[in-house]
N, C-alpha and C. Protein backbone atom coordinates (compact mmCIF):
# COMPACT_ATOMS: atom_id res chain seq x y z
N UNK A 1 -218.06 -68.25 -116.02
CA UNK A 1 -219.06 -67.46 -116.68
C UNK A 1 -219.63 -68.26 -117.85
N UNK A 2 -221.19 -68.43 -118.17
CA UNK A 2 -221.55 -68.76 -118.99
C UNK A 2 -221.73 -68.10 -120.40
N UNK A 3 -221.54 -68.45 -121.97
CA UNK A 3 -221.72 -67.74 -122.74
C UNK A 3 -222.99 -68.01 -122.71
N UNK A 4 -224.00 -66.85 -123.42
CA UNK A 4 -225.07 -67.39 -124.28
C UNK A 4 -225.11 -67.31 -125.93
N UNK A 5 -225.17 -68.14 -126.53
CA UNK A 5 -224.56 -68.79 -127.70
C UNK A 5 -225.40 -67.96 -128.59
N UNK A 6 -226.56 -67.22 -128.20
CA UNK A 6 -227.34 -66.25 -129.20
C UNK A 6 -226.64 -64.61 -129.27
N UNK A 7 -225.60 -64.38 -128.87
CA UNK A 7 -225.07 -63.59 -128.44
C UNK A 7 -223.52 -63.34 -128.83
N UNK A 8 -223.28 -64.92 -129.41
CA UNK A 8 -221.79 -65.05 -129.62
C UNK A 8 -221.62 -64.49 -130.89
N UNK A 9 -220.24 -63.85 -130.91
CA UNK A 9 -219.13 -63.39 -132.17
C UNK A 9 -217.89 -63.53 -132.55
N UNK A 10 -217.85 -64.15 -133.52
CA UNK A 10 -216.52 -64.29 -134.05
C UNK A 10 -215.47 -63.20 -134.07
N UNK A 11 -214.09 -62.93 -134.22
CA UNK A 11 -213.01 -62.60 -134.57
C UNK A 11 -211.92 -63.35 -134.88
N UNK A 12 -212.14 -63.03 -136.33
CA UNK A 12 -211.04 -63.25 -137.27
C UNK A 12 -209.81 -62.88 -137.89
N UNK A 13 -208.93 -63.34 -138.34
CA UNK A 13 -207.87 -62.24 -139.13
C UNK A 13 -207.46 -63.21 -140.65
N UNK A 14 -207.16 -62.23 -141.37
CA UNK A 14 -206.22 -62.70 -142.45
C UNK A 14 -205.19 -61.92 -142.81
N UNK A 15 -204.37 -62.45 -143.35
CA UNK A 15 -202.91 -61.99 -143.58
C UNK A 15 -202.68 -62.18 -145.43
N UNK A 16 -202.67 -60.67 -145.84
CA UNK A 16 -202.24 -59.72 -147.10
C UNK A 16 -200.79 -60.51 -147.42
N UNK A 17 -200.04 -61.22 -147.88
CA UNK A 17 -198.92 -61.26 -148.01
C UNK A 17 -198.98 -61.06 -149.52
N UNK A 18 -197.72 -60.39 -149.47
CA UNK A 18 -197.57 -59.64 -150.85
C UNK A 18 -196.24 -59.45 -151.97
N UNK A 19 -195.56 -60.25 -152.54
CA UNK A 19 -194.51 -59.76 -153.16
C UNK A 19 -194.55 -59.43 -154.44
N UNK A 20 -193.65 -58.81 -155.04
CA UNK A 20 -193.44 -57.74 -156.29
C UNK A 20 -195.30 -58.71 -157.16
N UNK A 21 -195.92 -58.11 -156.31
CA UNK A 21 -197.53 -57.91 -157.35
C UNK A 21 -198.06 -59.26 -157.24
N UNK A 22 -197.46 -60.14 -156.44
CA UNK A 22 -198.47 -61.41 -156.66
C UNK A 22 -198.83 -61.83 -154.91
N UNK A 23 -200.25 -62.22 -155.23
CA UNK A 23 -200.44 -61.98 -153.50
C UNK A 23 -200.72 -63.64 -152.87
N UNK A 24 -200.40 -63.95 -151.72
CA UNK A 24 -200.05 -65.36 -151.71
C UNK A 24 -201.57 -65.67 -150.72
N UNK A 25 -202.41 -67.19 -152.22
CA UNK A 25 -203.07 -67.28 -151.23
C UNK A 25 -203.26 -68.83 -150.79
N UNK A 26 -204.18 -69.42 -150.17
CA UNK A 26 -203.77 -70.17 -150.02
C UNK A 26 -204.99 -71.37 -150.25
N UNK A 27 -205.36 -72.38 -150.45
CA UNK A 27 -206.34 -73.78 -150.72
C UNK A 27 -207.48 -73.67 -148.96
N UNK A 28 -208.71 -73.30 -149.41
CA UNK A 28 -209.65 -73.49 -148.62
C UNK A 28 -210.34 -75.27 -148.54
N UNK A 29 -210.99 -74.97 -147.46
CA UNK A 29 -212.09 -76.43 -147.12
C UNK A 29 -212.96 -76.20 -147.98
N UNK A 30 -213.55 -74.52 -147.84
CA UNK A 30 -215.31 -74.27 -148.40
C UNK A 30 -215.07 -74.21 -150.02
N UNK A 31 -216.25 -75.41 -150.34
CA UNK A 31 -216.32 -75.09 -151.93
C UNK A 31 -216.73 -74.17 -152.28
N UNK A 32 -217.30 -73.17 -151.36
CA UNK A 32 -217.67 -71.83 -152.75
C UNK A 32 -216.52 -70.56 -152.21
N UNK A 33 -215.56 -71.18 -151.77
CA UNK A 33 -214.22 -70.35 -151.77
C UNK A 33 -213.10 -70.91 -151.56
N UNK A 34 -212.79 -71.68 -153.27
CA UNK A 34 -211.52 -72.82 -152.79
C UNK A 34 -209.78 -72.18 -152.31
N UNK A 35 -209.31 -70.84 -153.21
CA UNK A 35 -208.76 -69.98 -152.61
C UNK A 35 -209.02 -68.84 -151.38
N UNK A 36 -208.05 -68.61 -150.74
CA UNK A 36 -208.39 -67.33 -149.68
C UNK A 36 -207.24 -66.37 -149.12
N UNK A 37 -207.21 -65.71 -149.05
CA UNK A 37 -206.06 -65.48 -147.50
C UNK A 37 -205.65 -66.27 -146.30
N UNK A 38 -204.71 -66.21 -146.11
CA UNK A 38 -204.46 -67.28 -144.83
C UNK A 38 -204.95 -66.00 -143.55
N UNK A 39 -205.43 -67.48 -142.88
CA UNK A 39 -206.02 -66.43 -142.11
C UNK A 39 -207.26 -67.48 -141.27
N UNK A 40 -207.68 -67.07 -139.96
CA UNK A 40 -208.53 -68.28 -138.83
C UNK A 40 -208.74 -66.99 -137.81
N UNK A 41 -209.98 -67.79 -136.80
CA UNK A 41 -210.32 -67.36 -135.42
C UNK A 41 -209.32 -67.12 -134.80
N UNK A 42 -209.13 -66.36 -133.53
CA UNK A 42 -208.70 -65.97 -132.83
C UNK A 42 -208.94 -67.41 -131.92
N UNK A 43 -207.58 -67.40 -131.04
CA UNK A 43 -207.63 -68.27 -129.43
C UNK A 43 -207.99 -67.96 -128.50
N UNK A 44 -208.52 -68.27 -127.70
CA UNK A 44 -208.69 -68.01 -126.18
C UNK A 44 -207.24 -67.21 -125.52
N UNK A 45 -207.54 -65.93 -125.30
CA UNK A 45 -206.33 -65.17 -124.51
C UNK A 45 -205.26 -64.56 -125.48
N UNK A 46 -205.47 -64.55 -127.18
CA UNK A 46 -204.43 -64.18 -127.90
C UNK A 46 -204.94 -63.41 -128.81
N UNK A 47 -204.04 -62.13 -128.95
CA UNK A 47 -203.97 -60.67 -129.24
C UNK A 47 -204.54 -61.20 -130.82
N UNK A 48 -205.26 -60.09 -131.65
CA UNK A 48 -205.26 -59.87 -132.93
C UNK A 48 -204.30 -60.42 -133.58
N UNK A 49 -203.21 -59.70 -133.56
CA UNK A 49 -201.77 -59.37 -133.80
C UNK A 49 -201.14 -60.81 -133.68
N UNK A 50 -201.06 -61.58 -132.51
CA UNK A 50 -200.46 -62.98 -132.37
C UNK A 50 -201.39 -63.91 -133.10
N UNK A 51 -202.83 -63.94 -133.48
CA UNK A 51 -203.53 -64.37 -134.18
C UNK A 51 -202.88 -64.67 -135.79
N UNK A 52 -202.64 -63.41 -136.14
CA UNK A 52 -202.21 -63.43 -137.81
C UNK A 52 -200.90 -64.23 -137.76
N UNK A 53 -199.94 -63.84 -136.86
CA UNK A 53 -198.78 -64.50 -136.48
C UNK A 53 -198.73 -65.99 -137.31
N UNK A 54 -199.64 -66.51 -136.00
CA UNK A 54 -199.79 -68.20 -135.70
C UNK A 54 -200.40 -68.58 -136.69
N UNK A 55 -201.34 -67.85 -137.53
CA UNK A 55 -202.07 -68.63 -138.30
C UNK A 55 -201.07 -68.38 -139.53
N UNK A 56 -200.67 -67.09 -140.10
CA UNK A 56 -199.73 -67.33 -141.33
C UNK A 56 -198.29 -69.05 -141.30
N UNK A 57 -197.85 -68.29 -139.93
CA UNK A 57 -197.12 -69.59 -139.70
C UNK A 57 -197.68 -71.19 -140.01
N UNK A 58 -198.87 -71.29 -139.43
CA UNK A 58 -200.15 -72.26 -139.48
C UNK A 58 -199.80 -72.75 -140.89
N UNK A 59 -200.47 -71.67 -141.87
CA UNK A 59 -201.02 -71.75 -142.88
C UNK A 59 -200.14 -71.69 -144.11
N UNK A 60 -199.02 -71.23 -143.98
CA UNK A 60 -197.59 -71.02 -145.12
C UNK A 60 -196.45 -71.31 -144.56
N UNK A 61 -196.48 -71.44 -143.29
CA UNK A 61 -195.01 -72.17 -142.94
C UNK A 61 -193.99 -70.56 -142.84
N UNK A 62 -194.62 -69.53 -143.31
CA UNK A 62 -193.71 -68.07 -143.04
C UNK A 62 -193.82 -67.67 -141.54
N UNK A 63 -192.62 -67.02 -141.42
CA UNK A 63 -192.82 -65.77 -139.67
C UNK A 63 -192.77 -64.68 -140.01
N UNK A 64 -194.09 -64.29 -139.42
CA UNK A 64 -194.57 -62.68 -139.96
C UNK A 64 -194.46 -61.50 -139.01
N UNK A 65 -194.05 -60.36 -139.11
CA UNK A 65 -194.33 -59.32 -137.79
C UNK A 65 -195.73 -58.65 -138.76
N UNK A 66 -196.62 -58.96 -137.96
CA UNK A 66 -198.07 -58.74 -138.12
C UNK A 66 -198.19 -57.27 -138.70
N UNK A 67 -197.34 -55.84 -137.95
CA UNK A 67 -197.33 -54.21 -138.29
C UNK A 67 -198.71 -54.28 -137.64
N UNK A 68 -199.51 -53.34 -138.87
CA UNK A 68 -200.72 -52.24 -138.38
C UNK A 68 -201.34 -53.32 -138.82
N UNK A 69 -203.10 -53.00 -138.85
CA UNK A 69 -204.06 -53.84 -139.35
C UNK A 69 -204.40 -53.04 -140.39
N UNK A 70 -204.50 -53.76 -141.89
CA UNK A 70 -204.72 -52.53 -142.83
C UNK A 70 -206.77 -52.47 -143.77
N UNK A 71 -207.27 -53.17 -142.57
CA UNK A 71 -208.42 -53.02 -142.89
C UNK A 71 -209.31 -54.12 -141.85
N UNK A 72 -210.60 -53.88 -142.07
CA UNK A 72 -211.44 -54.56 -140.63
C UNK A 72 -213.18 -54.36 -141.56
N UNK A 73 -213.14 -55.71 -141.45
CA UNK A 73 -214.82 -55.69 -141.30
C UNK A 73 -215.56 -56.50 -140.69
N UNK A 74 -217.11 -56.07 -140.71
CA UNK A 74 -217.87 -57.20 -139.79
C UNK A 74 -218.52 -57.77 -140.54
N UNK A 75 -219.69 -58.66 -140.34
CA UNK A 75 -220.47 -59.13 -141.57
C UNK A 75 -221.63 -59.97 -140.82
N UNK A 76 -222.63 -60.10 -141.09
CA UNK A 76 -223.57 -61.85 -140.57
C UNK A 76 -222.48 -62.47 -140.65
N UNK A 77 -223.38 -63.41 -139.41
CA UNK A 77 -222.62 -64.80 -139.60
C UNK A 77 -222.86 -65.69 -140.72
N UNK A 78 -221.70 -66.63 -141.07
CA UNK A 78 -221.68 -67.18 -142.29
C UNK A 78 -222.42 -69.11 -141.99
N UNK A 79 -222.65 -69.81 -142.82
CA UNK A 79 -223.13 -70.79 -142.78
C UNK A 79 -222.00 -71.64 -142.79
N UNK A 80 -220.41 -71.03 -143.03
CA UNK A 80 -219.41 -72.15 -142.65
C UNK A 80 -218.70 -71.66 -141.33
N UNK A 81 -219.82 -71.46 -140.20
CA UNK A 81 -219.51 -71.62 -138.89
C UNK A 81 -218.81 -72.61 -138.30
N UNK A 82 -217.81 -72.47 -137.77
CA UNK A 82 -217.09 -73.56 -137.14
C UNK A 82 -218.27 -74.57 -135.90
N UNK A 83 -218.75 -73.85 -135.49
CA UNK A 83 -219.43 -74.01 -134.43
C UNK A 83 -220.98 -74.85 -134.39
N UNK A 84 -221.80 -75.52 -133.49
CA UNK A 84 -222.95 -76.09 -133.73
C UNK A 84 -223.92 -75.04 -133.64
N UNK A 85 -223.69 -73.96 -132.96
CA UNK A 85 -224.30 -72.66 -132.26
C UNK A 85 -223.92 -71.77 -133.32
N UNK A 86 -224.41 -70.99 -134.82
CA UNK A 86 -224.06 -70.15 -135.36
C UNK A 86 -223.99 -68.60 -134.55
N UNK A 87 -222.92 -68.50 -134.45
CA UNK A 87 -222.83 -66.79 -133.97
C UNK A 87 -223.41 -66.14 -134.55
N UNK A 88 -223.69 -64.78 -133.81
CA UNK A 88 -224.70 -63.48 -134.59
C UNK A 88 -224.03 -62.81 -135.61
N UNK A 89 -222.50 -62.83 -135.74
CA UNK A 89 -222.09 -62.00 -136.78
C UNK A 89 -220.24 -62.25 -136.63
N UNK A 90 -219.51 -62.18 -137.85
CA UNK A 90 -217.89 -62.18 -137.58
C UNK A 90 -217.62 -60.96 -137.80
N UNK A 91 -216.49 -60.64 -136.96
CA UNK A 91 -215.17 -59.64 -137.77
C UNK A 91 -214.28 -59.73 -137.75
N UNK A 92 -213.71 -59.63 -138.87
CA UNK A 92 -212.41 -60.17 -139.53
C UNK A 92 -211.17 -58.21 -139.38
N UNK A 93 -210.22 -58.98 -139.44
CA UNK A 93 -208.95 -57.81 -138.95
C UNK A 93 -208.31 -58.23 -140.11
N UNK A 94 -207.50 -57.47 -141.37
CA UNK A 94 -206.48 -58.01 -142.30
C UNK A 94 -205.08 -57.33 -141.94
N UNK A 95 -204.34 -57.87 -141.95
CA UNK A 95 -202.87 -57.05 -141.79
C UNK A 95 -201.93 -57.44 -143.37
N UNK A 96 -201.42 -56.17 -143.29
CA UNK A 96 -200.48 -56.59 -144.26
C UNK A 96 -198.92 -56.31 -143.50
N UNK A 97 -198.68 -57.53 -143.40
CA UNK A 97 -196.82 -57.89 -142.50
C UNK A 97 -195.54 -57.96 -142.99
N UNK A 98 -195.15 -57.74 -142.40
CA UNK A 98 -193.69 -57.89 -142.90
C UNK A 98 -192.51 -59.15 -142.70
N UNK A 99 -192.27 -59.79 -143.67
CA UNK A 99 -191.89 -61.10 -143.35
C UNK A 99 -190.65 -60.88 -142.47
N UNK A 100 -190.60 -61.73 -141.41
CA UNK A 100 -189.01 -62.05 -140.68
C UNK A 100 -188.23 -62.81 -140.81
N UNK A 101 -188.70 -64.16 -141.38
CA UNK A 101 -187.54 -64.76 -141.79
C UNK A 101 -188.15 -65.78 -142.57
N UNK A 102 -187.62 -66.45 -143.55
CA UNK A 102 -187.52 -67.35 -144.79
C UNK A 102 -188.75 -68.66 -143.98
N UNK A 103 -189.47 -69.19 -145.22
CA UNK A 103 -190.45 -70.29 -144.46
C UNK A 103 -189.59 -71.51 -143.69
N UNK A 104 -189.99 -72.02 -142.68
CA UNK A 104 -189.18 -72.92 -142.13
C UNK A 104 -189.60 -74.62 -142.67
N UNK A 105 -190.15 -73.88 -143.36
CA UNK A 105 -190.51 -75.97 -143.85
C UNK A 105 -190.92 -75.61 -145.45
N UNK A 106 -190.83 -77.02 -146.05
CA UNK A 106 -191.60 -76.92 -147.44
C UNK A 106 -192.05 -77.99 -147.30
N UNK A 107 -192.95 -78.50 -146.21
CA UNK A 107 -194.19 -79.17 -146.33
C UNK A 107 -195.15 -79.35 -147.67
N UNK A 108 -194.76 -80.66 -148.12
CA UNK A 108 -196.27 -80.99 -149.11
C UNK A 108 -197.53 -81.09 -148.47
N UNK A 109 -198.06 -80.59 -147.22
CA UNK A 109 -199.36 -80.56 -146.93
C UNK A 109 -199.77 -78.73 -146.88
N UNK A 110 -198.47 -78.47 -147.11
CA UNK A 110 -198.94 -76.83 -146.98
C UNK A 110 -199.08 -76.69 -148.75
N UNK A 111 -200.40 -76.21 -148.79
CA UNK A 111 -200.90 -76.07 -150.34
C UNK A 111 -201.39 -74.55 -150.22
N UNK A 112 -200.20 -73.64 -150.98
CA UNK A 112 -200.07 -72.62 -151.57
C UNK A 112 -199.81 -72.28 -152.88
N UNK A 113 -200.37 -70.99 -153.19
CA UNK A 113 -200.28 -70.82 -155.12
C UNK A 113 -200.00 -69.19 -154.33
N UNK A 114 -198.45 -68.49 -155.01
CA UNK A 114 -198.13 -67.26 -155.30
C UNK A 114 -199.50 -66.56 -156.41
């Protein structure tokens, strides 16, 4: 099946992580948002839910059980499109998770601020 690229939409997620009041975020690419939520596109064939997973893991080195999604929006598409073809519009899914177990690395390329 062919896409047509005037037609295409993003889905996104980010992941709320949260302890006693300080919320963990993490070092962006885009200069006009050098902090963010961890958080990326969705894969080809993988749930919302396994999305936040892989990317917190990705992105902090934590294993998360994703829970509910505790908020959702859509928006235009943005000008830091991954893509050569800007999509018509993203929506992003946030979960706030519940950690499962302790980070498995303390990678100096993983650049996080509590």
């Amino acid at each position: 099946m062919t896409v047509d690229s005037r037609s295409r939409h993003l889905v996104a997620v980010l992941v709320l992580i949260e302890r006693a009041g300080a919320i963990l975020l993490v070092q962006s690419r885009f200069p006009d948002a050098p902090w963010g939520l961890p958080g990326g596109l969705l894969e080809v064939g993988e749930t919302v839910a396994q999305a936040a997973a892989r990317e917190a893991l990705e992105e902090t080195g934590l294993v998360i059980q994703p829970g509910r999604p505790i908020g959702f929006t859509v928006s235009p598409a943005s000008k830091r499109s991954p893509s050569r073809s800007p999509p018509k519009s993203s929506a992003a899914n946030c979960y706030k998770p519940r950690l499962k177990r302790k980070p498995l690395s303390t990678s100096p390329s993983i650049n996080c601020r509590p």
